[in-house]
C-alpha atoms as a PDB file:
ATOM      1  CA  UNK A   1     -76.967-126.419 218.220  1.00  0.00           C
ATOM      2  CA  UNK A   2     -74.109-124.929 220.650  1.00  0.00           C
ATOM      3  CA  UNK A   3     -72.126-121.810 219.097  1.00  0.00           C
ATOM      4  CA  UNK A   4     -69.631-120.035 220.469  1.00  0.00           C
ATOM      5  CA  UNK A   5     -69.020-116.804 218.545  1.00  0.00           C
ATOM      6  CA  UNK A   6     -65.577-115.870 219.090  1.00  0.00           C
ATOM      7  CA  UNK A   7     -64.390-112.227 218.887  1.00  0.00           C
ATOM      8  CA  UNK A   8     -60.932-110.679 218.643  1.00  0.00           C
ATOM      9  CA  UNK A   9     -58.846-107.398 219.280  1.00  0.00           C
ATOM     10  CA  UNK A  10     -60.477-104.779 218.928  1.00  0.00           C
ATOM     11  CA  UNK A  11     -63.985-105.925 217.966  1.00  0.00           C
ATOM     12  CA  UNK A  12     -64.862-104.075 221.500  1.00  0.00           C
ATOM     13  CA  UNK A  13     -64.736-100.906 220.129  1.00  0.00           C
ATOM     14  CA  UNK A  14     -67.335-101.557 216.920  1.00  0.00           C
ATOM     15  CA  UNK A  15     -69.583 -98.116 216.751  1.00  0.00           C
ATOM     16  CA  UNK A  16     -66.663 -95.938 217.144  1.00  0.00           C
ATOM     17  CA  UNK A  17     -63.738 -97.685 215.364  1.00  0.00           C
ATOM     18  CA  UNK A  18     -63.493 -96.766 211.689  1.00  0.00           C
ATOM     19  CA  UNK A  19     -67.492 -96.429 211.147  1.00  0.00           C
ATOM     20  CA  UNK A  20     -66.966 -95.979 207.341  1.00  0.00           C
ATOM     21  CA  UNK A  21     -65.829 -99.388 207.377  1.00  0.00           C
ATOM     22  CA  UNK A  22     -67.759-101.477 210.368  1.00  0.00           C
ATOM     23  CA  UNK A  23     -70.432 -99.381 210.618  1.00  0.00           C
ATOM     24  CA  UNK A  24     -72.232 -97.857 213.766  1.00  0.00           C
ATOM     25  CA  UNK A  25     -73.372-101.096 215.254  1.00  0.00           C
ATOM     26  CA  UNK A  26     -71.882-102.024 218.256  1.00  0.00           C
ATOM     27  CA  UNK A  27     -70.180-105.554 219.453  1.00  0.00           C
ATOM     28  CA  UNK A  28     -73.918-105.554 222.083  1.00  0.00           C
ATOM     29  CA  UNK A  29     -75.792-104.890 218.813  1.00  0.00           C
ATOM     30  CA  UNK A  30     -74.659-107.198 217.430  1.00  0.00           C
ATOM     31  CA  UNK A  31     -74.654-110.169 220.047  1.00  0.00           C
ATOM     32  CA  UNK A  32     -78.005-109.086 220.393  1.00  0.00           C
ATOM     33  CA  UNK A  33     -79.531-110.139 217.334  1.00  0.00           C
ATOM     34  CA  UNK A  34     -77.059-113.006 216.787  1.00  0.00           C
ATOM     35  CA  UNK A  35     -78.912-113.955 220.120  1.00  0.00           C
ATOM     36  CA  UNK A  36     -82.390-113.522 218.842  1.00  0.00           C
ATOM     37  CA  UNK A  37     -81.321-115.016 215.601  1.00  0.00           C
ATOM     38  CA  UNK A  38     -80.430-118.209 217.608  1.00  0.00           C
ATOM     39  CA  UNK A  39     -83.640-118.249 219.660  1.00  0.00           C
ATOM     40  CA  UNK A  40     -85.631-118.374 216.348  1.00  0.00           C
ATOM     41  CA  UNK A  41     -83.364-121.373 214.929  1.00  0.00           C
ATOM     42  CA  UNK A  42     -83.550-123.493 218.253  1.00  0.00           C
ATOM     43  CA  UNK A  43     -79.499-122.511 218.936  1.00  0.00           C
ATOM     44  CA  UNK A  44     -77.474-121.516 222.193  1.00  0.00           C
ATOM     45  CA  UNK A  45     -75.176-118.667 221.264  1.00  0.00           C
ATOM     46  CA  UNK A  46     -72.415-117.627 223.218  1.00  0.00           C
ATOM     47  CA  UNK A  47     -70.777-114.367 222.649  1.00  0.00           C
ATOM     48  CA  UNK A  48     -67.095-113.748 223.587  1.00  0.00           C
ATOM     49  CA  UNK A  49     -64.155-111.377 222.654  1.00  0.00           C
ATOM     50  CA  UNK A  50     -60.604-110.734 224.257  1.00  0.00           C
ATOM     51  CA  UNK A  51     -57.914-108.969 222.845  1.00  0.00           C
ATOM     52  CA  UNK A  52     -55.832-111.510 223.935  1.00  0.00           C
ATOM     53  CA  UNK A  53     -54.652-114.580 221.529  1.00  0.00           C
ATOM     54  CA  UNK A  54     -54.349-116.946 224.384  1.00  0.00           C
ATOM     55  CA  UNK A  55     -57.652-116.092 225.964  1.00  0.00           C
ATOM     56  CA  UNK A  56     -59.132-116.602 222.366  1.00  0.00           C
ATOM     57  CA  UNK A  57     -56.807-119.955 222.157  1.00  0.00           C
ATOM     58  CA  UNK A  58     -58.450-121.239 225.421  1.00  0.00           C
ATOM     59  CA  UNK A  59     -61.991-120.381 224.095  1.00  0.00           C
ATOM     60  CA  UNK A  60     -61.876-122.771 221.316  1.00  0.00           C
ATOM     61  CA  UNK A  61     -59.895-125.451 223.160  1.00  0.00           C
ATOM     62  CA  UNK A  62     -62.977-125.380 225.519  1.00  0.00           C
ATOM     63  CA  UNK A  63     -65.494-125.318 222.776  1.00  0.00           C
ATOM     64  CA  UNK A  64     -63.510-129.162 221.919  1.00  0.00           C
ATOM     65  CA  UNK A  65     -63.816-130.004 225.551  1.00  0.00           C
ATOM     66  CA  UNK A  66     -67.748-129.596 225.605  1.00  0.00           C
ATOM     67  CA  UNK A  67     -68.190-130.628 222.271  1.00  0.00           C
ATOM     68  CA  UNK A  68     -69.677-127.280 220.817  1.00  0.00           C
ATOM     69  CA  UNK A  69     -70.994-127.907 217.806  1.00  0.00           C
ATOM     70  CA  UNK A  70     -69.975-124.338 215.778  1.00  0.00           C
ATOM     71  CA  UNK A  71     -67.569-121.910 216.255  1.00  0.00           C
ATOM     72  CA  UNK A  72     -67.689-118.249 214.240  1.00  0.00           C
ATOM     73  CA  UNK A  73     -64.787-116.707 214.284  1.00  0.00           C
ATOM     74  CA  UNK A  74     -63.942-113.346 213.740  1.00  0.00           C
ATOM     75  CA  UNK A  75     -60.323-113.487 214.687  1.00  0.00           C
ATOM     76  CA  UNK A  76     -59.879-109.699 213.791  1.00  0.00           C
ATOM     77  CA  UNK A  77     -56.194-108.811 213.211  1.00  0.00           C
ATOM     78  CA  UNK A  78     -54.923-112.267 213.967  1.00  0.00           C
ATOM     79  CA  UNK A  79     -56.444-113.664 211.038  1.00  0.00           C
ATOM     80  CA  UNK A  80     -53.189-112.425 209.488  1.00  0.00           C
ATOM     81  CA  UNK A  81     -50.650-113.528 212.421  1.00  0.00           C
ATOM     82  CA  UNK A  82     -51.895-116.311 214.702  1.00  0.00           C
ATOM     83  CA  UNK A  83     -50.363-119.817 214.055  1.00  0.00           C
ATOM     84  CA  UNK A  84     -52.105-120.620 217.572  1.00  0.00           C
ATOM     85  CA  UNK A  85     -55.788-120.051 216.377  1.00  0.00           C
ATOM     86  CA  UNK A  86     -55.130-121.849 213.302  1.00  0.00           C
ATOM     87  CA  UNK A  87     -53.841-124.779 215.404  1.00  0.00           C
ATOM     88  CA  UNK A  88     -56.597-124.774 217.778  1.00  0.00           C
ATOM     89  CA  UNK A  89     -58.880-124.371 215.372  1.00  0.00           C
ATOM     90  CA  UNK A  90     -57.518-127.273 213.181  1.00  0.00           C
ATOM     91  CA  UNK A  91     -58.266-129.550 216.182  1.00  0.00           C
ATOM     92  CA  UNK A  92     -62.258-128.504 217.121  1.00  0.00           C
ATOM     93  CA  UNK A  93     -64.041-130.682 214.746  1.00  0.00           C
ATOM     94  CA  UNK A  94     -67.619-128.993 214.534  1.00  0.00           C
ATOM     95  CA  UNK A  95     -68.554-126.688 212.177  1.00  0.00           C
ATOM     96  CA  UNK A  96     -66.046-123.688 211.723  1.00  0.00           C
ATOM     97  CA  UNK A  97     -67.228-120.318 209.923  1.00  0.00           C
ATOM     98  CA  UNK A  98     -64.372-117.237 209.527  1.00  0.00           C
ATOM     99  CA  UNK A  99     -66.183-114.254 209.620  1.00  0.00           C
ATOM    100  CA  UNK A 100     -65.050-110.447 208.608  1.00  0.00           C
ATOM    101  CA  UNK A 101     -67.319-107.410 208.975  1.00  0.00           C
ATOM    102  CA  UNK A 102     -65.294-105.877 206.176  1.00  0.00           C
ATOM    103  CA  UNK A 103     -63.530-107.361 202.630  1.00  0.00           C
ATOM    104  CA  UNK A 104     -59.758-107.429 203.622  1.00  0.00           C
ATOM    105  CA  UNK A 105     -59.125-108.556 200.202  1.00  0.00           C
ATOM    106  CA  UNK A 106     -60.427-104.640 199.190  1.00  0.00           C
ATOM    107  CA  UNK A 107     -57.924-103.255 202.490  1.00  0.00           C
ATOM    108  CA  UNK A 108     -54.571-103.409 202.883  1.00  0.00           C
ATOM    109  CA  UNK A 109     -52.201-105.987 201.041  1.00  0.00           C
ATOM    110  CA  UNK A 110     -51.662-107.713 204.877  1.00  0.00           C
ATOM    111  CA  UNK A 111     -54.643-108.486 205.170  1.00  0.00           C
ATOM    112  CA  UNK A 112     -55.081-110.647 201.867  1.00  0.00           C
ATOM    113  CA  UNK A 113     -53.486-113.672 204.118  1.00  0.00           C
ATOM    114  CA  UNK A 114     -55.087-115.604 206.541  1.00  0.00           C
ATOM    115  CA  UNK A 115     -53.855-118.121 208.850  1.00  0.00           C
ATOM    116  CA  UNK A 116     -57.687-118.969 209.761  1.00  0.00           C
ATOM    117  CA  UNK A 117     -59.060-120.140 206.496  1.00  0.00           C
ATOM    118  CA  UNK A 118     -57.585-123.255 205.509  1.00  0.00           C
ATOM    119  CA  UNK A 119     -58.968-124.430 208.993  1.00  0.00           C
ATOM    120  CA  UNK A 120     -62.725-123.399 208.405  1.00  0.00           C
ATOM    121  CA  UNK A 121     -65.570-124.589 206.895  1.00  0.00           C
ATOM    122  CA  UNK A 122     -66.668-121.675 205.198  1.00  0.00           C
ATOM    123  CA  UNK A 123     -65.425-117.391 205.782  1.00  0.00           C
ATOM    124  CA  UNK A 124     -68.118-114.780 205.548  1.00  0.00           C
ATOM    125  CA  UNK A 125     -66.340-111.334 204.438  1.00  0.00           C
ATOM    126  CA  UNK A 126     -67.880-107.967 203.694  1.00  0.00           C
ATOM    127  CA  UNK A 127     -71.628-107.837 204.989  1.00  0.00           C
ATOM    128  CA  UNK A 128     -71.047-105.747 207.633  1.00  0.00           C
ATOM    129  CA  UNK A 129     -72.465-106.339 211.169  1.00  0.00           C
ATOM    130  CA  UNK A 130     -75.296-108.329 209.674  1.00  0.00           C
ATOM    131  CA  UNK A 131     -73.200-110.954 208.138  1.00  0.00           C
ATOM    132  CA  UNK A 132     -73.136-112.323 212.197  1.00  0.00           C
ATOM    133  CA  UNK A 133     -76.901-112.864 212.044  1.00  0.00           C
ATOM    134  CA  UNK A 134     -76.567-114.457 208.625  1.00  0.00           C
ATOM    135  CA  UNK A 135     -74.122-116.776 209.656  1.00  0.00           C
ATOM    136  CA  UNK A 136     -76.258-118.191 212.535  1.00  0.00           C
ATOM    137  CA  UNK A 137     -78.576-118.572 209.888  1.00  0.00           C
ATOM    138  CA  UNK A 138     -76.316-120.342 207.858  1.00  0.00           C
ATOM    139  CA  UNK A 139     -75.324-122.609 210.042  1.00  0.00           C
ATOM    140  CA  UNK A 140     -78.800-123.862 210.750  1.00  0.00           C
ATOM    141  CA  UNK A 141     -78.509-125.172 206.847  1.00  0.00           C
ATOM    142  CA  UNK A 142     -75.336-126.520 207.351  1.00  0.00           C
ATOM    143  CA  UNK A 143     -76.489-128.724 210.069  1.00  0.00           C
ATOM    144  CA  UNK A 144     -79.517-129.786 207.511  1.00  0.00           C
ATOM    145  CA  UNK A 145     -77.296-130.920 204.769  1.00  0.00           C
ATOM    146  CA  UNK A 146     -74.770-132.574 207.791  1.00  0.00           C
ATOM    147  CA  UNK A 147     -77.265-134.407 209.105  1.00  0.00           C
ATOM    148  CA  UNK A 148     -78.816-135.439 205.442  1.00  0.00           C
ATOM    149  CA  UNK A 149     -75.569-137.081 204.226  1.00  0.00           C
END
């Protein structure tokens, strides 16, 4: 399985930003095991983040072109403002996972929307930095039961 795990604004500065909330891992930490994770489940993970919503737009329109088969999202602060992920998203049709390092339904009242969900397959919120490494596992059962039906 191809994955592209897609990263948004400010997900570059994980370690430093707000540790009480996304801990002291770091983005390379993270990529790192998500990588290793892969290795063990037989899947290609790519790791990307821009702070820029058309960069992040492209991504996934190029995941459709070469027929990726997963995309994890962490869409970061345009969870709760991009109309332009949601639409791109809405057309990739492999497996689609929204992923949050933190709750936002336990942050601020902004945060309780988001324009990403009723897009996905599934959203991951509030594991911290291991809930990336989890997903990859994840989506190794999700293929499983795909393939079964």
């Amino acid at each position: 399985m191809n994955i592209y795990v897609i990263n948004g604004p400010n997900i570059n500065l994980l370690g430093t930003r707000e540790p009480e909330i996304y801990g002291s891992e770091t983005l390379g930490d993270i990529e790192k095991k998500c990588i290793e994770q892969g290795l063990k489940d037989n899947h290609s993970v790519k790791f990307m983040q821009s702070n820029y919503e058309g960069e992040i737009v492209e991504w996934i329109q190029h995941a459709i072109k070469e027929k990726i088969d997963a995309i994890v999202i962490n869409a970061a602060a345009y969870t709760h403002t991009s109309i332009a992920i949601h639409d791109a998203l809405k057309s990739f049709s492999g497996f689609k996972i929204e992923l949050h390092i933190s709750n936002p339904h336990l942050r601020e009242s902004f945060r309780h929307v988001s324009y990403i969900s009723p897009v996905v397959d599934a959203v991951v919120a509030g594991l911290g930095p291991s809930g990336y490494s989890h997903v990859i596992q994840l989506l190794t059962e999700l293929k499983k039961q795909y393939n079964e039906a």
